[in-house]
N, C-alpha and C. Protein backbone atom coordinates (compact mmCIF):
# COMPACT_ATOMS: atom_id res chain seq x y z
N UNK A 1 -95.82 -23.19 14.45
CA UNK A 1 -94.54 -23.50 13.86
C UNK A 1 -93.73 -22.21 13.61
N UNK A 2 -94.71 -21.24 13.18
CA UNK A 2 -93.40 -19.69 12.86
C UNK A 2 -92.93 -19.42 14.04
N UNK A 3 -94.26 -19.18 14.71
CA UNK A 3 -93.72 -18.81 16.32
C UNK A 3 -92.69 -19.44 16.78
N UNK A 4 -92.54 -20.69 16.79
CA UNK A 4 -91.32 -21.32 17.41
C UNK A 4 -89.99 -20.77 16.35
N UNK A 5 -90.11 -20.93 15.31
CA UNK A 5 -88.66 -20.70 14.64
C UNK A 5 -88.30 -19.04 14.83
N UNK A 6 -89.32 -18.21 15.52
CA UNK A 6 -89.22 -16.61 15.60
C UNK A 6 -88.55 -16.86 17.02
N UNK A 7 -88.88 -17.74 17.95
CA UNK A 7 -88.28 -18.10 19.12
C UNK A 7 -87.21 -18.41 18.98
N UNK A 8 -86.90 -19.40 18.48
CA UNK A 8 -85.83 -20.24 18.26
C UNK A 8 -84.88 -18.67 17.81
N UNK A 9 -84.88 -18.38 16.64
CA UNK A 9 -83.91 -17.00 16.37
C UNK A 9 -83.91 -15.97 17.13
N UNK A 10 -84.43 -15.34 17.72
CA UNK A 10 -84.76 -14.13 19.03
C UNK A 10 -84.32 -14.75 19.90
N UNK A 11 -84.26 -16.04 20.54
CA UNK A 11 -83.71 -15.96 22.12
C UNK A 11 -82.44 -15.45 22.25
N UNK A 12 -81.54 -15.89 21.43
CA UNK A 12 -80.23 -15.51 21.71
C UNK A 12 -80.22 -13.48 22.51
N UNK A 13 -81.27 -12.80 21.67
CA UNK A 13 -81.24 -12.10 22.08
C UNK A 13 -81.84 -11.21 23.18
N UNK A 14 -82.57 -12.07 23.96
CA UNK A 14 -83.30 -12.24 24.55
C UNK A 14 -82.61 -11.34 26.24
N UNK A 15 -81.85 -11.79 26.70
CA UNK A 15 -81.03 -11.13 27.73
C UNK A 15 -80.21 -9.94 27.91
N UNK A 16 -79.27 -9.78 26.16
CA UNK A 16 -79.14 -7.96 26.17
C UNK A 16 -80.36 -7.45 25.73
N UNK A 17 -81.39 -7.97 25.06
CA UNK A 17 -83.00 -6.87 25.29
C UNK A 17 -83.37 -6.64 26.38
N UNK A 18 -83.07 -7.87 27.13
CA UNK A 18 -83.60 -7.55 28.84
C UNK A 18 -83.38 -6.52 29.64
N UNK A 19 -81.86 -6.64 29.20
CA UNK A 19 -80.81 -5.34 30.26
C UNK A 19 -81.10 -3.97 29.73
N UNK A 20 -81.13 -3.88 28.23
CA UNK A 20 -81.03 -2.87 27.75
C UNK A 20 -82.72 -1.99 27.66
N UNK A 21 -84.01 -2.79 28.00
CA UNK A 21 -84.83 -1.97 27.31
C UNK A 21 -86.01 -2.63 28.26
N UNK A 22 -85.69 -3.80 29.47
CA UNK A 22 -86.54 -3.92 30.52
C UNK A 22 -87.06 -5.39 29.98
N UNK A 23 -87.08 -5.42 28.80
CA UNK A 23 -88.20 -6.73 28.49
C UNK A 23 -87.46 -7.59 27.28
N UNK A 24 -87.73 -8.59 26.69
CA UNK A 24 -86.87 -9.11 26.29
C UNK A 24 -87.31 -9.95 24.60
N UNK A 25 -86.27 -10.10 23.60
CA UNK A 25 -86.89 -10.36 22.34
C UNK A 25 -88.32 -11.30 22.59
N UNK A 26 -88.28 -12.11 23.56
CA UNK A 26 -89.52 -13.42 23.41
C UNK A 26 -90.69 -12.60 23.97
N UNK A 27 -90.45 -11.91 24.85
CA UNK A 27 -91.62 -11.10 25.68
C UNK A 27 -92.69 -10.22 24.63
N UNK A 28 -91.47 -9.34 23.66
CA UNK A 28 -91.85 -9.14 22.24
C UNK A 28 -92.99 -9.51 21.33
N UNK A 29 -92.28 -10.77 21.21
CA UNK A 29 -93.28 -12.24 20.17
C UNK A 29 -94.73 -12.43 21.40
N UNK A 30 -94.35 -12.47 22.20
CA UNK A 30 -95.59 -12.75 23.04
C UNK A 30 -96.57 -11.99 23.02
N UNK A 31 -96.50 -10.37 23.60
CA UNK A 31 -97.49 -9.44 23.14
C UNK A 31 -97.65 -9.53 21.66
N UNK A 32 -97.07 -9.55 21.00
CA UNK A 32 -97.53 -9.42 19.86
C UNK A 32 -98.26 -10.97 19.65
N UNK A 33 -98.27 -11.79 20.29
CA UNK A 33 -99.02 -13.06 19.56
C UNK A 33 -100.34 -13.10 20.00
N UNK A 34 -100.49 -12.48 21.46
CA UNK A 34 -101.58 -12.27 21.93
C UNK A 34 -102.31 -10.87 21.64
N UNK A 35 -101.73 -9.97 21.13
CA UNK A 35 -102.32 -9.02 20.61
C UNK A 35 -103.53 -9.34 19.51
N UNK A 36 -102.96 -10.04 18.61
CA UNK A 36 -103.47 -10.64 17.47
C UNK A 36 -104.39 -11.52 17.97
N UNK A 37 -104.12 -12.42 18.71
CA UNK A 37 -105.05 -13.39 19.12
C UNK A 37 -106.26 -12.45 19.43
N UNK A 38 -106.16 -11.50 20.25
CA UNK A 38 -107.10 -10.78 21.06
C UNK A 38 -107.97 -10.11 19.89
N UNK A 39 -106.95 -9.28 18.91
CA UNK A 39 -107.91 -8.81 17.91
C UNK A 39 -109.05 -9.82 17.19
N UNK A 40 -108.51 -10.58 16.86
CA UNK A 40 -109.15 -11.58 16.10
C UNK A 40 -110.08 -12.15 16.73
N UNK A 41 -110.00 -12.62 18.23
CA UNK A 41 -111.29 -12.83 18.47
C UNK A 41 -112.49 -11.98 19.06
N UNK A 42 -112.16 -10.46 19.07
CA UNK A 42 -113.22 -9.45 19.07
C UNK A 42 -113.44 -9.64 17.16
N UNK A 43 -112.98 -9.71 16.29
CA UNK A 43 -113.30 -9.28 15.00
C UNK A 43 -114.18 -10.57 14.52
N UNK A 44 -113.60 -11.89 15.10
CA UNK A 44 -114.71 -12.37 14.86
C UNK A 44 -115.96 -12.41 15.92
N UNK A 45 -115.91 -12.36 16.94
CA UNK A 45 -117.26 -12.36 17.56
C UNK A 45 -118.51 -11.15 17.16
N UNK A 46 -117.75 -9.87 16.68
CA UNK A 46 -118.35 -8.92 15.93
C UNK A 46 -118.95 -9.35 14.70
N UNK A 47 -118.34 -10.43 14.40
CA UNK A 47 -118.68 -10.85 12.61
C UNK A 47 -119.84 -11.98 12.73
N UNK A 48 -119.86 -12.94 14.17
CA UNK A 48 -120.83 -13.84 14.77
C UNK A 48 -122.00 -12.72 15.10
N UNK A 49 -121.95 -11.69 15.72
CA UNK A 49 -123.14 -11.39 16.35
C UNK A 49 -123.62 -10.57 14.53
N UNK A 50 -123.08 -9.84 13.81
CA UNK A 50 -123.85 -9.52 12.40
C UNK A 50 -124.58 -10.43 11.65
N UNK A 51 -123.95 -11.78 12.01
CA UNK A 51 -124.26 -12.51 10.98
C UNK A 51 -125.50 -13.08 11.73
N UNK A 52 -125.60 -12.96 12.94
CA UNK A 52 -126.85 -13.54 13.59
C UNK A 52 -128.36 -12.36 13.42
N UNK A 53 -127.60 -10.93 13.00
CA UNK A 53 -128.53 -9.76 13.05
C UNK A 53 -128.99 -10.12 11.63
N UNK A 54 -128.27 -10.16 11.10
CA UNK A 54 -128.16 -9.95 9.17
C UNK A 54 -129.16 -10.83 8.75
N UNK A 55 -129.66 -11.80 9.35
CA UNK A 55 -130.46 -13.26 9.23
C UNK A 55 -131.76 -12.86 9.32
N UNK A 56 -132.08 -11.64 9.84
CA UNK A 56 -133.28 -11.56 9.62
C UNK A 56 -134.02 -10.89 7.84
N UNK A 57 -135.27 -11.52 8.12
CA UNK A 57 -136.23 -11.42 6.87
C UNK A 57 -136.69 -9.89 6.51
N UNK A 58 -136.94 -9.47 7.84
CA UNK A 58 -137.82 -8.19 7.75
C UNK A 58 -136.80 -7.21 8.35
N UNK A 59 -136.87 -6.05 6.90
CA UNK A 59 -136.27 -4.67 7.72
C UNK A 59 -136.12 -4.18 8.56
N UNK A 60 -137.61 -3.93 9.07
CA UNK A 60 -138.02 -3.64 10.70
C UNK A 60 -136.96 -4.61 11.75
N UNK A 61 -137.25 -5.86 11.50
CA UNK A 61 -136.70 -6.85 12.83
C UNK A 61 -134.78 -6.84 13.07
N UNK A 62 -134.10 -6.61 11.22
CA UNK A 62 -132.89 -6.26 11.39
C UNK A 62 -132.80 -5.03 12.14
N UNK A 63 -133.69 -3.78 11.87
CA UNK A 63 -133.13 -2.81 12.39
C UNK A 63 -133.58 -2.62 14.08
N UNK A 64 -134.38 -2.96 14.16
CA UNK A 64 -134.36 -3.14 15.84
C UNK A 64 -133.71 -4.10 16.34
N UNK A 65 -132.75 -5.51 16.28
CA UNK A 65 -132.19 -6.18 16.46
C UNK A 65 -130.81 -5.62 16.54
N UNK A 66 -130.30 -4.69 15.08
CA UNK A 66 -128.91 -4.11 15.03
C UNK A 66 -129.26 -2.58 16.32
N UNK A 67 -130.04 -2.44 16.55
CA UNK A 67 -129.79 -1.31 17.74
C UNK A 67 -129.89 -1.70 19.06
N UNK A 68 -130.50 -3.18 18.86
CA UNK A 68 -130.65 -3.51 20.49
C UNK A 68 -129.44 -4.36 20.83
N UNK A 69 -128.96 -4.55 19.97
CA UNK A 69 -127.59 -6.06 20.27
C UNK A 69 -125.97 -5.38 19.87
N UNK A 70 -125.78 -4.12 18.96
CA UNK A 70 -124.81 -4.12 18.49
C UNK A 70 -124.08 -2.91 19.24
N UNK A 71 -122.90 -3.17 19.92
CA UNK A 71 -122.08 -2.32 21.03
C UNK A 71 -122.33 -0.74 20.21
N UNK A 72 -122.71 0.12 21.22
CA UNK A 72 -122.46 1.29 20.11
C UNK A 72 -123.05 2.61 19.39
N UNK A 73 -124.34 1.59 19.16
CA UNK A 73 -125.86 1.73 18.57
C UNK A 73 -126.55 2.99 19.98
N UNK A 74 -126.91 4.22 19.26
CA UNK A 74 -127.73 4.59 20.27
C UNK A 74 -128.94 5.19 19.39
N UNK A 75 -130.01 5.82 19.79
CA UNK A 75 -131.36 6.07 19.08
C UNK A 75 -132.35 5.44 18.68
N UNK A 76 -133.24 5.99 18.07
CA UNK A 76 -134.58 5.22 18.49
C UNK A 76 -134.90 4.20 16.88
N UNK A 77 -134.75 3.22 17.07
CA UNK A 77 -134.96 2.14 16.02
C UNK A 77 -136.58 2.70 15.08
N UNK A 78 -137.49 3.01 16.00
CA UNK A 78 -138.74 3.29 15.17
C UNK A 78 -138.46 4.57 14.75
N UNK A 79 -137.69 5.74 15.01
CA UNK A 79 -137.43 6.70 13.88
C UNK A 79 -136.45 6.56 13.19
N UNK A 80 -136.23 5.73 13.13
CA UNK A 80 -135.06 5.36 12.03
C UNK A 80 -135.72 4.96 10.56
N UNK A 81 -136.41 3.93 11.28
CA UNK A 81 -137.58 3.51 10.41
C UNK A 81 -138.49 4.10 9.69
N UNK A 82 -138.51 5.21 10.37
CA UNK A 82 -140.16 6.02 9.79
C UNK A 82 -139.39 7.00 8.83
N UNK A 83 -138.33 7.27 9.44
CA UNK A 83 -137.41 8.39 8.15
C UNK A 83 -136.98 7.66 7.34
N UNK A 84 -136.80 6.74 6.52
CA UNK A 84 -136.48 5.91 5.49
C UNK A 84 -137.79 5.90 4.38
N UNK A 85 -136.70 6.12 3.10
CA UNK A 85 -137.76 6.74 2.34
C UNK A 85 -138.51 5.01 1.65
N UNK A 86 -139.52 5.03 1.25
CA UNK A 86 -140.05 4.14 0.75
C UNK A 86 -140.06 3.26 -0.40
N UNK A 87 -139.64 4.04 -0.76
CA UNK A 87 -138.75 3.46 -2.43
C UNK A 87 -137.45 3.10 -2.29
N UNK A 88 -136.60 3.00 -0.74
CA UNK A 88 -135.44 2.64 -0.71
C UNK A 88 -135.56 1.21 -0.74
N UNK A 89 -134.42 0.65 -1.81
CA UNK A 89 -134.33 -0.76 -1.94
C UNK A 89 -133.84 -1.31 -0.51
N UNK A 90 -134.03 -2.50 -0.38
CA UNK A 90 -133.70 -3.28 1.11
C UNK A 90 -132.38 -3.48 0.84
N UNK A 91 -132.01 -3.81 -0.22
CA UNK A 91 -129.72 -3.72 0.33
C UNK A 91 -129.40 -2.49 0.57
N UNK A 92 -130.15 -1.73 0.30
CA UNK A 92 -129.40 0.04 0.72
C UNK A 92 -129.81 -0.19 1.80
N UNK A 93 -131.24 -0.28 2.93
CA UNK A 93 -131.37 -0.13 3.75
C UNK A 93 -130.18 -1.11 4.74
N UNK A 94 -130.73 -2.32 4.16
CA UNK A 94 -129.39 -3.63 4.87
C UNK A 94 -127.91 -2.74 4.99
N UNK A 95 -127.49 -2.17 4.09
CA UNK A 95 -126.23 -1.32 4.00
C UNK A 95 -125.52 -0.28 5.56
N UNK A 96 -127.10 0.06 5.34
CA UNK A 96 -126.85 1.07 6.56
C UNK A 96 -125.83 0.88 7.61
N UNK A 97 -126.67 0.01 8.62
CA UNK A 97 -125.89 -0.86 9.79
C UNK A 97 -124.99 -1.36 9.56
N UNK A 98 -124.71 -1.78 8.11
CA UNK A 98 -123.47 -2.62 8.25
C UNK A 98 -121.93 -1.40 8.24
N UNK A 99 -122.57 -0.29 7.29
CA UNK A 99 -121.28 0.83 7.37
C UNK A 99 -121.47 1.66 8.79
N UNK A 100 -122.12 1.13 10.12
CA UNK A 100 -122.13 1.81 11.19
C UNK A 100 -121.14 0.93 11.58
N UNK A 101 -121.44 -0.42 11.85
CA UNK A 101 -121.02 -1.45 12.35
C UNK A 101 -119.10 -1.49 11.84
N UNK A 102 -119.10 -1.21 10.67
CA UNK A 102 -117.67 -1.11 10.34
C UNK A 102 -116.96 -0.06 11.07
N UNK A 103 -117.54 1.06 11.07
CA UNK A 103 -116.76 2.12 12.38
C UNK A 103 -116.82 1.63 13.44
N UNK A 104 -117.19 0.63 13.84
CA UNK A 104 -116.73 -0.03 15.03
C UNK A 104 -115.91 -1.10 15.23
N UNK A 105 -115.50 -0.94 14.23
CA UNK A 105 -113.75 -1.65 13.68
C UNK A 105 -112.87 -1.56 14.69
N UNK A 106 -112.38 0.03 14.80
CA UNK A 106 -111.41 0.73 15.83
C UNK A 106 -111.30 0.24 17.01
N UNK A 107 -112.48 0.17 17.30
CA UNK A 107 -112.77 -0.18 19.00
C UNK A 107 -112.36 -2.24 19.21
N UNK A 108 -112.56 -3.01 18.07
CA UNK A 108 -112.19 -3.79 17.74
C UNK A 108 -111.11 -4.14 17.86
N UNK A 109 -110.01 -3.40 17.53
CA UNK A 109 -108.14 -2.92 17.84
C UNK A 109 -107.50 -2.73 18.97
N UNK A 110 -108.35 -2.73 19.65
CA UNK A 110 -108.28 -1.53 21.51
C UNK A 110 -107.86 -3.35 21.95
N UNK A 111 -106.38 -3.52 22.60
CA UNK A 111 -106.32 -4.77 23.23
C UNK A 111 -105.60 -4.36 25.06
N UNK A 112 -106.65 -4.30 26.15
CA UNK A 112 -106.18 -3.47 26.79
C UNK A 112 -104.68 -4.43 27.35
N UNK A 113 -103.89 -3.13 28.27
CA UNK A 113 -102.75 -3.93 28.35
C UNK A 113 -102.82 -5.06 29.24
N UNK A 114 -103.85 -4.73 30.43
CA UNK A 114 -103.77 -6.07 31.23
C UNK A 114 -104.10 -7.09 31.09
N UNK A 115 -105.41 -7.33 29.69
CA UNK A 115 -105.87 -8.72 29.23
C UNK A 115 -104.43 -9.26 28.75
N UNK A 116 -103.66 -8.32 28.03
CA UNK A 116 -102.64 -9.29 27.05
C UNK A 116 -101.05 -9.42 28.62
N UNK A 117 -101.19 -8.76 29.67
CA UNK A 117 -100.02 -9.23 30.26
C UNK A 117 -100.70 -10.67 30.99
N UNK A 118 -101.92 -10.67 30.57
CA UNK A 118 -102.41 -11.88 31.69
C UNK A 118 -101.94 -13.14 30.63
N UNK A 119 -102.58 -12.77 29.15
CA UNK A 119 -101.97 -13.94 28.25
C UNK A 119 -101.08 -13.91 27.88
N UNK A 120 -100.26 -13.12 28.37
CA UNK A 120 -98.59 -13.45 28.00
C UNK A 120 -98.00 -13.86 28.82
N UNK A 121 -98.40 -13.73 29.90
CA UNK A 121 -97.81 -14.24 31.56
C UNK A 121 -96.75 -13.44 31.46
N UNK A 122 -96.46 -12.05 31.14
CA UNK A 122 -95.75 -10.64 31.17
C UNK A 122 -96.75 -10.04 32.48
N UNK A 123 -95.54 -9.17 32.99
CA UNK A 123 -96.02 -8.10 34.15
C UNK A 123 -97.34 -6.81 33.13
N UNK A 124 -98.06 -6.16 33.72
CA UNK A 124 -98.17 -4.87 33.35
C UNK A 124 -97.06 -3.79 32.71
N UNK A 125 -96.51 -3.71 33.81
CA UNK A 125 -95.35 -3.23 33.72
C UNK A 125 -94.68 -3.41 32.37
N UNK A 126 -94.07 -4.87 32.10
CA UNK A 126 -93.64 -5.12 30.94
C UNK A 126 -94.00 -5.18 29.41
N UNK A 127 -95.23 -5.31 30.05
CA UNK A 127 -96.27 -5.10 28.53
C UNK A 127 -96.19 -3.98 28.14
N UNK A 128 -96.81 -2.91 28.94
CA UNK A 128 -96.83 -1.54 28.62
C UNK A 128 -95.45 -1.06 27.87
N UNK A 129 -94.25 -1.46 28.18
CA UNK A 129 -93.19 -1.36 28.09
C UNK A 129 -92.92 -1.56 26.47
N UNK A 130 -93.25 -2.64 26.13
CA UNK A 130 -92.82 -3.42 25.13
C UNK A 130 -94.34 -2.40 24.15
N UNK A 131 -95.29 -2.54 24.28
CA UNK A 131 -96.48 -1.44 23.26
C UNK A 131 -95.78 0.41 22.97
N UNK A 132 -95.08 0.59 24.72
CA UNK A 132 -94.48 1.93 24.21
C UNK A 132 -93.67 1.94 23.71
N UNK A 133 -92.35 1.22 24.04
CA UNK A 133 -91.36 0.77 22.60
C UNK A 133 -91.48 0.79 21.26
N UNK A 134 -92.57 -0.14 21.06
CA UNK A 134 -93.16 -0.34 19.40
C UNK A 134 -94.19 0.79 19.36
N UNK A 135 -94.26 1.94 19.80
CA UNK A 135 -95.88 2.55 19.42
C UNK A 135 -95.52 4.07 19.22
N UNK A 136 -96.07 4.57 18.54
CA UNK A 136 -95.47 5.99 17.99
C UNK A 136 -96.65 6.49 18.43
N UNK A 137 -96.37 7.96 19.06
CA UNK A 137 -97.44 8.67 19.31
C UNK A 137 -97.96 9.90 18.90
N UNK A 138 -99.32 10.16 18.78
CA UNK A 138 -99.25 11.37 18.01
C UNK A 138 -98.31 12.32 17.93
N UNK A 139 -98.32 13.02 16.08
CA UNK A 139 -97.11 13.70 16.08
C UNK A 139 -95.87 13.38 15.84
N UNK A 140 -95.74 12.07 16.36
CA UNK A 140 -94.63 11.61 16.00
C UNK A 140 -93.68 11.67 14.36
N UNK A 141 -94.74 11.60 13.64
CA UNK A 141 -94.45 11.46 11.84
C UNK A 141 -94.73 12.73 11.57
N UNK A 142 -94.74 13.97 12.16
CA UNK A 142 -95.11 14.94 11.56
C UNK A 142 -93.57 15.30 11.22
N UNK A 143 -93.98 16.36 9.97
CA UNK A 143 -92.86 16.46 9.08
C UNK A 143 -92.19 15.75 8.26
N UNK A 144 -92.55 14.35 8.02
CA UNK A 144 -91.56 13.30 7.51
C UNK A 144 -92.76 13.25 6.28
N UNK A 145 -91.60 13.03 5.02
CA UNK A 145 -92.40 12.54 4.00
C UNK A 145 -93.24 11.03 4.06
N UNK A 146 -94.77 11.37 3.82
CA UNK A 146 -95.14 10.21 3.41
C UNK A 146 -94.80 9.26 2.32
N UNK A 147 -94.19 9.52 1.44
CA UNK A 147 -93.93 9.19 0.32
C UNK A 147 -92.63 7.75 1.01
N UNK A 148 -91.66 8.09 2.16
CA UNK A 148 -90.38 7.60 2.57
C UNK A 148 -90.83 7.09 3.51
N UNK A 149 -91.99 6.69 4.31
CA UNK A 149 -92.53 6.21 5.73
C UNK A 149 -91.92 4.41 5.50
N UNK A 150 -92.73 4.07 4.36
CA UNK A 150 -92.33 2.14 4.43
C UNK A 150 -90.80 1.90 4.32
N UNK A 151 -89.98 2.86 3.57
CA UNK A 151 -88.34 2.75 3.66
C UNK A 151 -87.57 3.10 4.49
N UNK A 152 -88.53 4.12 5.30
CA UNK A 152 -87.16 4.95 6.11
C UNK A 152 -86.72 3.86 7.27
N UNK A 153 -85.34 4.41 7.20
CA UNK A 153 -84.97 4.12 8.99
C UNK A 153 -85.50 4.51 10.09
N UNK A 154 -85.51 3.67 10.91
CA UNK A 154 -86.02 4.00 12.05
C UNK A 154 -85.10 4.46 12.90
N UNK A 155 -85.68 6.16 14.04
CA UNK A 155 -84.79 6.75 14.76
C UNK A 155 -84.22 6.20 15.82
């Protein structure tokens, strides 16, 4: 329903975006709807495969399970194990993997451009277009107060 009423208001402008900048207000809404879509379903399938690791009983079986299944993971599960001190409670140990697993958030974000021109039924071309438009690149904010970033105008 938003989507349509974001449609419904953007088309009008839809044809001087075209001329002026290659791609057009709806093309816009599109990457961006499939962007999201895309994130969301890496963030949850990341959150399906933890919750299938997390299920286990025994320390040992989580932690060789979270190194054999989770994108990322490299080293040897039995020295992981053997260096863990013995008096460590099992939610600290449980803890571990899960604050590895969260740095793999980032990679979570990564929506490459050709999955989303395929679900937008946008060119390459146009996608890319419409991400470099909206996407600031390093450096870009250098010098500018952080304090003025959520108010300022945009250049």
């Amino acid at each position: 329903m938003m989507l349509q009423i974001l449609c419904d208001l953007y088309e009008p402008l839809n044809v001087a975006m075209r001329e002026h900048h290659g791609f057009g207000a709806l093309d816009v809404i599109a990457v961006a709807e499939h962007t999201v879509a895309a994130i969301e379903a890496q963030v949850n399938e990341r959150f399906r495969l933890l919750k299938d690791i997390f299920k286990a009983r025994a320390i040992s079986e989580l932690i060789y399970d979270f190194f054999g299944r989770f994108p990322g993971v490299v080293g040897d599960p039995a020295a992981f194990l053997s260096a863990l001190d013995p008096d460590e409670p099992a939610e600290s140990v449980r803890a571990r993997p899960l604050s590895h697993a969260d740095r793999w958030l980032v990679v979570n974000s990564i929506v490459p451009v050709a999955s989303n021109a395929a679900a937008s039924g946008l060119s390459e071309t146009q996608t890319r277009a419409v991400f470099d438009r909206l996407s600031l690149r390093p450096g870009d904010l250098a010098g500018e107060n952080p304090d003025h970033l959520f108010l300022a105008k945009p250049r």
